[in-house]
C-alpha atoms as a PDB file:
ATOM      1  CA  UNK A   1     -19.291 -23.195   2.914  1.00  0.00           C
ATOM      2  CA  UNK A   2     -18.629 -19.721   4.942  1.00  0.00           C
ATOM      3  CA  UNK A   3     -20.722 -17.084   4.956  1.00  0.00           C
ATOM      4  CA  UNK A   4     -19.561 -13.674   3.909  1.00  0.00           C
ATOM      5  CA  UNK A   5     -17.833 -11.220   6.147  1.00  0.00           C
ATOM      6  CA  UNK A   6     -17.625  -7.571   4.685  1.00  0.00           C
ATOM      7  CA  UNK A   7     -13.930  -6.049   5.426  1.00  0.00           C
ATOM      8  CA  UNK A   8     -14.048  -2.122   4.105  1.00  0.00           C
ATOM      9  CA  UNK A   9     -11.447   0.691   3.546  1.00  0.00           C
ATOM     10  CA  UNK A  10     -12.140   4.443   2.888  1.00  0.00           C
ATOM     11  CA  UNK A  11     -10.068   4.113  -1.053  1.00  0.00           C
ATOM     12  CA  UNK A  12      -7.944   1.590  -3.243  1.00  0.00           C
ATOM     13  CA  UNK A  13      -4.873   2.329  -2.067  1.00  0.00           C
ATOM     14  CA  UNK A  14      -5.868   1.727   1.904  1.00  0.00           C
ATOM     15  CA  UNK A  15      -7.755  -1.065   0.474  1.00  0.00           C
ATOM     16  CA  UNK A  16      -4.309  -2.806  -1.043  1.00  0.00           C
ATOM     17  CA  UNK A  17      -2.173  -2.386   1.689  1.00  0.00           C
ATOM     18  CA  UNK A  18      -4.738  -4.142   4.012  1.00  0.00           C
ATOM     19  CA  UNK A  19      -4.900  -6.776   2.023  1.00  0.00           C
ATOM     20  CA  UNK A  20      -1.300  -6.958   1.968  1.00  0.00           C
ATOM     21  CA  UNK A  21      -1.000  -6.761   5.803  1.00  0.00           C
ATOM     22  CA  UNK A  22      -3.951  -9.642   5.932  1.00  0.00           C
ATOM     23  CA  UNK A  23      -2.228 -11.871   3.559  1.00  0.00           C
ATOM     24  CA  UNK A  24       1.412 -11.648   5.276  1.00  0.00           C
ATOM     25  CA  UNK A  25      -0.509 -12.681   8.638  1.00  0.00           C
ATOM     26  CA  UNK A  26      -2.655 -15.490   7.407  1.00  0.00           C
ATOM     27  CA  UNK A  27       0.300 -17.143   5.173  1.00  0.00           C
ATOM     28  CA  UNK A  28       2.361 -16.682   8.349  1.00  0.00           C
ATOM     29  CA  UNK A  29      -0.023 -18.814  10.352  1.00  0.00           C
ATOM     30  CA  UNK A  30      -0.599 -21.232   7.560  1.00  0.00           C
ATOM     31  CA  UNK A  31       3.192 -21.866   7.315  1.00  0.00           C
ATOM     32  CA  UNK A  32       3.327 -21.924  11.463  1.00  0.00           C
ATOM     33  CA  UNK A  33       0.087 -24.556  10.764  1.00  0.00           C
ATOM     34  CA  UNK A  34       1.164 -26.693   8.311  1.00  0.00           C
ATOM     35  CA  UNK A  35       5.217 -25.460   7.215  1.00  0.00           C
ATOM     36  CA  UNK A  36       4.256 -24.982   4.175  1.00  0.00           C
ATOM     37  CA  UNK A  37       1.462 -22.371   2.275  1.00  0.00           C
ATOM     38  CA  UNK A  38      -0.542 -22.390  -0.775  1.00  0.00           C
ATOM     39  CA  UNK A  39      -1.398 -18.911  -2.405  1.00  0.00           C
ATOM     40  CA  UNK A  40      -4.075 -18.397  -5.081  1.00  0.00           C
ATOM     41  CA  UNK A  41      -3.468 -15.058  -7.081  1.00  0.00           C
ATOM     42  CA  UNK A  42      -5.428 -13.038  -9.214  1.00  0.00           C
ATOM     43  CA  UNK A  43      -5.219 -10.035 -11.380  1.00  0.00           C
ATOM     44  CA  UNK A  44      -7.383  -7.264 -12.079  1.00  0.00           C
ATOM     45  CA  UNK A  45      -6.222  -3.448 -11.290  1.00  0.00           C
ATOM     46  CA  UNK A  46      -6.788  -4.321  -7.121  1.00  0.00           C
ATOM     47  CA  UNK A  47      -4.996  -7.663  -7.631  1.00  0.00           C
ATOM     48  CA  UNK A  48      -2.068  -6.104  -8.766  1.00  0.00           C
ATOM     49  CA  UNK A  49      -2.263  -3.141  -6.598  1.00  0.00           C
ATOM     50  CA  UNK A  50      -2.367  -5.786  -3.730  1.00  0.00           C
ATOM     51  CA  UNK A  51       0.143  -7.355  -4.609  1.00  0.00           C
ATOM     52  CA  UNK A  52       2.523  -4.612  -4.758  1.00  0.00           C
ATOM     53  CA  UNK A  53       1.674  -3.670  -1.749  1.00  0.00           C
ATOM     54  CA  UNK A  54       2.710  -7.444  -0.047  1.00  0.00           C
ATOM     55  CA  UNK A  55       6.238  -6.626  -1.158  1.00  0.00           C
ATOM     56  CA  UNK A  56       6.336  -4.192   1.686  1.00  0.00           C
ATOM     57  CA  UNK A  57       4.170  -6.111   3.846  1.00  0.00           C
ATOM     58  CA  UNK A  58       6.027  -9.249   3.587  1.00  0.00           C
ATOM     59  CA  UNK A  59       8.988  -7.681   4.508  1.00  0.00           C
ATOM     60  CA  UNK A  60       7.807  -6.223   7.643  1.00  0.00           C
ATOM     61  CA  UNK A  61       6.066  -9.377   8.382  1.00  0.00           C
ATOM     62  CA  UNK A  62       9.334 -11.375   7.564  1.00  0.00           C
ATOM     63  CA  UNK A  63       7.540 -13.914   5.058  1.00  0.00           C
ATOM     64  CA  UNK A  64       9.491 -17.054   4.499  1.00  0.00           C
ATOM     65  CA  UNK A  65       8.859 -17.100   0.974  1.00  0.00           C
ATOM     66  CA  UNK A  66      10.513 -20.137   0.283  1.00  0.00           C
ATOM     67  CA  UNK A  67       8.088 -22.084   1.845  1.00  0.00           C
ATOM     68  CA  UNK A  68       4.833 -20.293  -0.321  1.00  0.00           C
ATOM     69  CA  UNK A  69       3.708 -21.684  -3.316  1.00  0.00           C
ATOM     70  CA  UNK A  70       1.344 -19.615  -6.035  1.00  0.00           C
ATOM     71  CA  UNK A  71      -0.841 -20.336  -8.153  1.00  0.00           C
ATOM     72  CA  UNK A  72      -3.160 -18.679 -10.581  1.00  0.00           C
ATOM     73  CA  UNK A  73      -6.964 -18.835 -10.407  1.00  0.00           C
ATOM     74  CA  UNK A  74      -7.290 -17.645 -14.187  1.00  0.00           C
ATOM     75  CA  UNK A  75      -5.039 -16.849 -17.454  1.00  0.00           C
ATOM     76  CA  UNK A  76      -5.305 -15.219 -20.325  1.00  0.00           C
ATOM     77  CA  UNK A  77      -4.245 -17.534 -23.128  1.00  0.00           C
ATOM     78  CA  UNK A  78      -1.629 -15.250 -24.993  1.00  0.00           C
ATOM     79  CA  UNK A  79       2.386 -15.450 -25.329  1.00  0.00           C
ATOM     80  CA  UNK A  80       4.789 -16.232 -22.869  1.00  0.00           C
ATOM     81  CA  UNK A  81       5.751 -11.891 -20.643  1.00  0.00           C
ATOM     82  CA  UNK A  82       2.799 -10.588 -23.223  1.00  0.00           C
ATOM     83  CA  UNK A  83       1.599  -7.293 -20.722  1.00  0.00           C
ATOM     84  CA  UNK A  84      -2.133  -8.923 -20.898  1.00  0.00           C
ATOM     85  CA  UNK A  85      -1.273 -12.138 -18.982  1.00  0.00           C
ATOM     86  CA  UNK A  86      -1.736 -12.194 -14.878  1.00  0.00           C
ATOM     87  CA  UNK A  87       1.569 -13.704 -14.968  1.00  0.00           C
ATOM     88  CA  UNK A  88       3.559 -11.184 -16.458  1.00  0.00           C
ATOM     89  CA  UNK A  89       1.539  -8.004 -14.613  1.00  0.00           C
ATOM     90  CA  UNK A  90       2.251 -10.266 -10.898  1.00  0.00           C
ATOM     91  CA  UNK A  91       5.947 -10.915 -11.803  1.00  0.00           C
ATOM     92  CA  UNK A  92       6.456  -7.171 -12.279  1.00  0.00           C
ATOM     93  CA  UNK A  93       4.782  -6.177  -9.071  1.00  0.00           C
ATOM     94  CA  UNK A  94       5.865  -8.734  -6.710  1.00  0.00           C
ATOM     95  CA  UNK A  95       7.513 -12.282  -8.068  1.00  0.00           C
ATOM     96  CA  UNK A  96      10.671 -10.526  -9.827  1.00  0.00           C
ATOM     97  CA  UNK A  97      11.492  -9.079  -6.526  1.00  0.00           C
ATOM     98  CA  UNK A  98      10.952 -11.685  -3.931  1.00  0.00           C
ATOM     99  CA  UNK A  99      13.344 -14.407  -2.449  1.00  0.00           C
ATOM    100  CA  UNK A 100      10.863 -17.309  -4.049  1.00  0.00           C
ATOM    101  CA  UNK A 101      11.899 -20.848  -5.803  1.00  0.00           C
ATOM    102  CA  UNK A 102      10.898 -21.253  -9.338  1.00  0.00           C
ATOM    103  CA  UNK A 103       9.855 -24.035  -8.901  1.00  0.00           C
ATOM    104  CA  UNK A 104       7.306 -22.345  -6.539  1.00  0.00           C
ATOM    105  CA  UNK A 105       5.927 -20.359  -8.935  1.00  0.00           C
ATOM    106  CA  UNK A 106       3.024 -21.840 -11.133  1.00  0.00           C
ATOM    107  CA  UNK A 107       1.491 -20.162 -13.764  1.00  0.00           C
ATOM    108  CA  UNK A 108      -0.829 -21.272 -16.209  1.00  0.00           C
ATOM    109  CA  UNK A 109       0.426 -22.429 -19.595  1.00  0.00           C
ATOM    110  CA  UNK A 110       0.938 -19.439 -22.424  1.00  0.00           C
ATOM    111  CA  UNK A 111      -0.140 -19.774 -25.746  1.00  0.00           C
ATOM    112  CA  UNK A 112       3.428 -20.419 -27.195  1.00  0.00           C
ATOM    113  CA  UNK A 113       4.374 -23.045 -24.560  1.00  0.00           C
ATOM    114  CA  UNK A 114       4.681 -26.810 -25.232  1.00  0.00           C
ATOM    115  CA  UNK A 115       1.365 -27.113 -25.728  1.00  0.00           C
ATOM    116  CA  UNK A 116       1.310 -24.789 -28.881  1.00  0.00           C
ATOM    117  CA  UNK A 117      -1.967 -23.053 -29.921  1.00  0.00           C
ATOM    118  CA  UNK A 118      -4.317 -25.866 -27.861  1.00  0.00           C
ATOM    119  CA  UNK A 119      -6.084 -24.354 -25.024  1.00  0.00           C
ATOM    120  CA  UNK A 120      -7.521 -27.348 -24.321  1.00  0.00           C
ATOM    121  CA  UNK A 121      -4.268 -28.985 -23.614  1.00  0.00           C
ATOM    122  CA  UNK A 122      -2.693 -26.376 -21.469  1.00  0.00           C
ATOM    123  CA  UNK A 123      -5.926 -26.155 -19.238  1.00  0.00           C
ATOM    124  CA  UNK A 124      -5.498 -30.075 -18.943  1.00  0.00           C
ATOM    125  CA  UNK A 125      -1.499 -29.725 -18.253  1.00  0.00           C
ATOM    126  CA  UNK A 126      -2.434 -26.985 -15.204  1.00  0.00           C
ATOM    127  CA  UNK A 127      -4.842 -30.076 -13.829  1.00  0.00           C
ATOM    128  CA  UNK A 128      -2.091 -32.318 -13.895  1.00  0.00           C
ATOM    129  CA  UNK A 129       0.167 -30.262 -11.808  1.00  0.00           C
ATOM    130  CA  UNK A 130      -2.419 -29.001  -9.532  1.00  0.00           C
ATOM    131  CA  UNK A 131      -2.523 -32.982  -8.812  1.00  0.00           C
ATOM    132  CA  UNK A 132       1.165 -33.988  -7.958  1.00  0.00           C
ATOM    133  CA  UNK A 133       1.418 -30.664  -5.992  1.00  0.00           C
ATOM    134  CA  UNK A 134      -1.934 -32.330  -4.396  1.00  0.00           C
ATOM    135  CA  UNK A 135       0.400 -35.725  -4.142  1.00  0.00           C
ATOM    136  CA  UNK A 136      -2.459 -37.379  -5.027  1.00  0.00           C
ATOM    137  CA  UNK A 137      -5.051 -37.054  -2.177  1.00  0.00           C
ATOM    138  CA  UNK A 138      -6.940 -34.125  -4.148  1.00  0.00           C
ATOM    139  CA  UNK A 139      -7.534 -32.366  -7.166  1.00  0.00           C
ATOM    140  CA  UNK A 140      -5.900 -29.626  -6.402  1.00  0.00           C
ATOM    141  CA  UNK A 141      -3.581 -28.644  -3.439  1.00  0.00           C
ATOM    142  CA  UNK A 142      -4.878 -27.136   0.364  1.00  0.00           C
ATOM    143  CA  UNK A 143      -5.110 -23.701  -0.717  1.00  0.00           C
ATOM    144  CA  UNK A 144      -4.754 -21.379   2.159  1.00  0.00           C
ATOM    145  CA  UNK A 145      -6.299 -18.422   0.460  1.00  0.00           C
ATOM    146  CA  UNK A 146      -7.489 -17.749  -3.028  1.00  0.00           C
ATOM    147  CA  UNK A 147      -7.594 -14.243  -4.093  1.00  0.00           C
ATOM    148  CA  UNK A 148     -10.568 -13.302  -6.948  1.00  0.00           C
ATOM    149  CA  UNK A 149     -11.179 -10.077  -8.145  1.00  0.00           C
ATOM    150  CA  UNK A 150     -14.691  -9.596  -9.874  1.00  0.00           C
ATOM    151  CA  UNK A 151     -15.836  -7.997 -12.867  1.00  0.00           C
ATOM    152  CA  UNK A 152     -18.508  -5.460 -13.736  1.00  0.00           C
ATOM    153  CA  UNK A 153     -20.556  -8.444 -15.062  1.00  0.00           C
ATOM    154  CA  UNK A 154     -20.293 -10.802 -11.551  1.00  0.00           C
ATOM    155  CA  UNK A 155     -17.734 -12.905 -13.398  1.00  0.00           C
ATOM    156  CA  UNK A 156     -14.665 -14.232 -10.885  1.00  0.00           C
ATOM    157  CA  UNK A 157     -11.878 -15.710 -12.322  1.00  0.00           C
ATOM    158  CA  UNK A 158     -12.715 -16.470 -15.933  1.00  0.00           C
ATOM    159  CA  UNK A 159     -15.975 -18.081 -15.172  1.00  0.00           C
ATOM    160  CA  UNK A 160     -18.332 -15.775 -17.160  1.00  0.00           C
ATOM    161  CA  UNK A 161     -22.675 -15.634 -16.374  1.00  0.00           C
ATOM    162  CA  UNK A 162     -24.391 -17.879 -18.792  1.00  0.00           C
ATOM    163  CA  UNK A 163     -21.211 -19.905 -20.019  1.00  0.00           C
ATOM    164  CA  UNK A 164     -20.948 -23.125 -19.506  1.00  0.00           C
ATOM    165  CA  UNK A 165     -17.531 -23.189 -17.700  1.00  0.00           C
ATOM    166  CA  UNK A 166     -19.707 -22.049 -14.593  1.00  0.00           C
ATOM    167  CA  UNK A 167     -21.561 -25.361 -14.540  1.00  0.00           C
ATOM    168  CA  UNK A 168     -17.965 -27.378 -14.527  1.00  0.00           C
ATOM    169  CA  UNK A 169     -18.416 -29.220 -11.567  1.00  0.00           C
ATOM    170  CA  UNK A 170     -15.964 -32.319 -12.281  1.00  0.00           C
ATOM    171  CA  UNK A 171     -12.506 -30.494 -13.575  1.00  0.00           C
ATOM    172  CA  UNK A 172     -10.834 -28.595 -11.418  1.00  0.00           C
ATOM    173  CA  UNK A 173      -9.622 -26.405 -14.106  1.00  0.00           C
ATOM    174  CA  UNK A 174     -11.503 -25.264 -17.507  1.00  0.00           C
ATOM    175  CA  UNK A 175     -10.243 -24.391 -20.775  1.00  0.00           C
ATOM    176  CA  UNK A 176     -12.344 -21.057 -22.414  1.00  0.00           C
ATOM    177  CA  UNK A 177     -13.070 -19.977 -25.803  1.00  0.00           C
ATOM    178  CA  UNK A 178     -15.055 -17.874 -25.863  1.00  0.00           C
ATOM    179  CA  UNK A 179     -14.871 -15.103 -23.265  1.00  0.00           C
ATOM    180  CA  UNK A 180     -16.809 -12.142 -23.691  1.00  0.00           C
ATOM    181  CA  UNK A 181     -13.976 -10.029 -22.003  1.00  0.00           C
ATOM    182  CA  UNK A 182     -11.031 -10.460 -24.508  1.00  0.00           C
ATOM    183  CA  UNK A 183      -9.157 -12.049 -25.317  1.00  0.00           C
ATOM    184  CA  UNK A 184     -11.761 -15.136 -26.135  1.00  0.00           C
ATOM    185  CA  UNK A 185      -9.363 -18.029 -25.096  1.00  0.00           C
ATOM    186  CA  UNK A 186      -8.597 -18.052 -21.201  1.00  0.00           C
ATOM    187  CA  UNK A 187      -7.976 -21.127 -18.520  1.00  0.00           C
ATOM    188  CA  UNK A 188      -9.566 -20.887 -15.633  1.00  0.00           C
ATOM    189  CA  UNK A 189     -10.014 -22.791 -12.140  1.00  0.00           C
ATOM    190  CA  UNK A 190     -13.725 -23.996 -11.726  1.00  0.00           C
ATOM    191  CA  UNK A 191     -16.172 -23.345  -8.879  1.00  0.00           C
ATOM    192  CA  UNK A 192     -15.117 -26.342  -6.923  1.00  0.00           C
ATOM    193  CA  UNK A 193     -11.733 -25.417  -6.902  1.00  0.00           C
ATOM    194  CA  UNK A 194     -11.826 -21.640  -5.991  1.00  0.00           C
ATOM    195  CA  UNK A 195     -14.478 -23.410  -3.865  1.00  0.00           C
ATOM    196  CA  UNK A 196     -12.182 -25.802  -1.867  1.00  0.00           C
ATOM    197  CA  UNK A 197      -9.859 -23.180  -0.744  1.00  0.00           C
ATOM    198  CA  UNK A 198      -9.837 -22.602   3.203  1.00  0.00           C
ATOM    199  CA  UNK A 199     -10.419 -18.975   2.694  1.00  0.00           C
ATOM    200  CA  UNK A 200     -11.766 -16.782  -0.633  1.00  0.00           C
ATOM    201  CA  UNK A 201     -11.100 -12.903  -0.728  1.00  0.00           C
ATOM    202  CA  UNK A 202     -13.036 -11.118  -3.228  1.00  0.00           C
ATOM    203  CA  UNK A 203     -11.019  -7.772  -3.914  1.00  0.00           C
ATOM    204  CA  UNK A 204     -13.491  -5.368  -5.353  1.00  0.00           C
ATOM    205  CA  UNK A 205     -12.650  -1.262  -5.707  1.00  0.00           C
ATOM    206  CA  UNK A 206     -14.757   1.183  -7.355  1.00  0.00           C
ATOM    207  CA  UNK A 207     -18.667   2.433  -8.295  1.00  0.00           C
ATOM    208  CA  UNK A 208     -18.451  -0.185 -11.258  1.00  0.00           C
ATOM    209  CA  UNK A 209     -18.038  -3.384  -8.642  1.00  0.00           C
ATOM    210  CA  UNK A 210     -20.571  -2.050  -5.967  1.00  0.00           C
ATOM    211  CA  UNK A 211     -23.685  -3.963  -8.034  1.00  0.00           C
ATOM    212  CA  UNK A 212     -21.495  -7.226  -8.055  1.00  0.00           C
ATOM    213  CA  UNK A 213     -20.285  -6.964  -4.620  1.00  0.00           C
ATOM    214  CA  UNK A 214     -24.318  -6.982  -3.738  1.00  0.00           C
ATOM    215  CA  UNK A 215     -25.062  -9.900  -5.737  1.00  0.00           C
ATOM    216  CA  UNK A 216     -21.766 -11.930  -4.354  1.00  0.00           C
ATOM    217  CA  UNK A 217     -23.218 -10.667  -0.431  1.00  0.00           C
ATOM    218  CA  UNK A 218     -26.885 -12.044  -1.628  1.00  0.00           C
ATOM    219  CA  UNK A 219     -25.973 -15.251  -3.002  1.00  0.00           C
ATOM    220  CA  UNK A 220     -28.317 -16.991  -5.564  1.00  0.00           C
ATOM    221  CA  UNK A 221     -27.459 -18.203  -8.979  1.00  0.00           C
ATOM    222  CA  UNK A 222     -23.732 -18.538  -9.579  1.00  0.00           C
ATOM    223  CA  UNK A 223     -24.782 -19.108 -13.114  1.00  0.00           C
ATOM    224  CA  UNK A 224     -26.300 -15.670 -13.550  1.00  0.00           C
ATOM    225  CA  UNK A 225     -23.614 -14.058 -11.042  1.00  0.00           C
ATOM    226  CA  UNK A 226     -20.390 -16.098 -10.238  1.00  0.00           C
ATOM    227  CA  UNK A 227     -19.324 -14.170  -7.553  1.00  0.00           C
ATOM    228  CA  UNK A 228     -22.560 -15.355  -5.512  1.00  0.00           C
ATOM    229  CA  UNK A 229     -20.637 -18.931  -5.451  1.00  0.00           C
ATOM    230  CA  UNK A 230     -17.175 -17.229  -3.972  1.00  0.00           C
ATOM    231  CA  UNK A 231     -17.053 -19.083  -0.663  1.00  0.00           C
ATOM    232  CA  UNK A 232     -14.725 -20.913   0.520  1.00  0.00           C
ATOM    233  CA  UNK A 233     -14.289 -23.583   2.939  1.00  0.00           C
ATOM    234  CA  UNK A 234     -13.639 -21.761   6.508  1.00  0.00           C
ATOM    235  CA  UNK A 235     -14.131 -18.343   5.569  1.00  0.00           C
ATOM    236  CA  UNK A 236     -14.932 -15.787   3.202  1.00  0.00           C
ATOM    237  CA  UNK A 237     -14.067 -11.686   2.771  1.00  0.00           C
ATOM    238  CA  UNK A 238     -15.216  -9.078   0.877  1.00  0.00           C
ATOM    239  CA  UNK A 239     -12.572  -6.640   0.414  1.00  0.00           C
ATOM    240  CA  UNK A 240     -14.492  -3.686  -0.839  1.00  0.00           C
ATOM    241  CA  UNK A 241     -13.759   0.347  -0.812  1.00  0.00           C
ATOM    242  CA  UNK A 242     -16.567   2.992  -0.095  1.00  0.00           C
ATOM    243  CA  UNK A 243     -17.510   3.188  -4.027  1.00  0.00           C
ATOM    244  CA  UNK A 244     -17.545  -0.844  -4.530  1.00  0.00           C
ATOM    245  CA  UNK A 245     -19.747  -0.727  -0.725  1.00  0.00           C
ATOM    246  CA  UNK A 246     -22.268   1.609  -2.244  1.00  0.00           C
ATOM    247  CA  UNK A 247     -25.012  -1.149  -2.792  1.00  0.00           C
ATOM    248  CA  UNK A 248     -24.252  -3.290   0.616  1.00  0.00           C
END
């Protein structure tokens, strides 16, 4: 795994838009690489704010969207366009707008899909497609970069300190029941997956992240912090402000 580079901007908003302008340029040279990309995104108030910003960006940077895929890295487990779900908050800032395939687009079963009120089922459903897209030679596909925002309380995606989703190390995705953070009932991508991606960017803004960006930095137990396990394969980035840097 990489070690962690520190990338920092003077507020959110310069924060977002450098993300943006990052992301345009490394999907570019995926897609240059390989013809086709594989985007991991995530939600959380710099998430979003990120990815309102790659509209822009991807325009100036003449993205070939049709050749991206995205995925999620977590979900809340609620009702199909409910305002709580990743899915609905990343369609109104950037997928509703963009020149993407639907079939492209792969979010994480909701709670009144064909898998009805069974977490458990829709977490194993998202494993199942995460294979074929993987045609077989992986768990999940060659993800070129997964974005992770982090929580007050270390957690990354929905893998919480102390639960026992952190430990998955089979599964490439998890269902969860009982998430401190509501709502309780969430699917998530385990360590090994955000894990196997080439790059991880850990988007953190504010006084409130500047403890969890240390402990990510430090390392150590992913099962008391899960941002300390954040790595990924080639490299990984700490997108932090000045507040979220306080602690570096």
């Amino acid at each position: 795994m990489s070690e962690p580079e520190v990338v920092r901007r003077p507020d959110g908003g310069a924060l977002a838009d450098a993300i943006a302008d990052a992301l345009v340029e490394r999907t570019n040279a995926a897609l240059a690489e390989r013809g086709v990309a594989h985007l991991v995104l995530t939600g959380g108030g710099m998430g979003i704010a990120a990815l309102r910003s790659l509209r822009l960006a991807a325009e100036r940077g003449s993205l070939d969207w049709s050749r991206v895929h995205l995925w999620w890295g977590d979900e809340r487990f609620l009702p199909t366009k409910d305002a709580e779900r990743n899915e609905t908050q990343a369609c109104e800032a950037l997928i509703d707008h963009i020149g993407i395939p639907s079939d492209h687009v792969h979010p994480m079963p909701a709670s009144d899909g064909m898998d009805g009120d069974h977490v458990e089922h829709a977490a194993t459903r998202y494993k199942r497609e995460l294979t074929r897209a993987a045609h077989g030679e992986a768990s999940v596909p060659d993800f070129d970069v997964c974005l992770l925002g982090v929580g007050p309380d270390a957690h990354v995606a929905s893998l919480f300190p102390g639960l026992p989703e952190v430990r998955e190390d089979e599964a490439s995705v998890a269902a969860v029941r009982n998430s401190p953070k509501p709502p309780p009932r969430r699917i998530t991508l385990t360590m090994p997956a955000l894990r196997s991606a080439r790059e991880v960017w850990v988007l953190a803004s504010g006084e409130g992240k500047a403890e969890p960006v240390r402990l990510g930095l430090a390392g150590g137990s992913t099962d008391e912090a899960p941002v300390a396990g954040a790595r990924g394969r080639e490299r990984t980035l700490f997108w932090v402000d000045e507040a979220a840097a306080a602690r570096i």
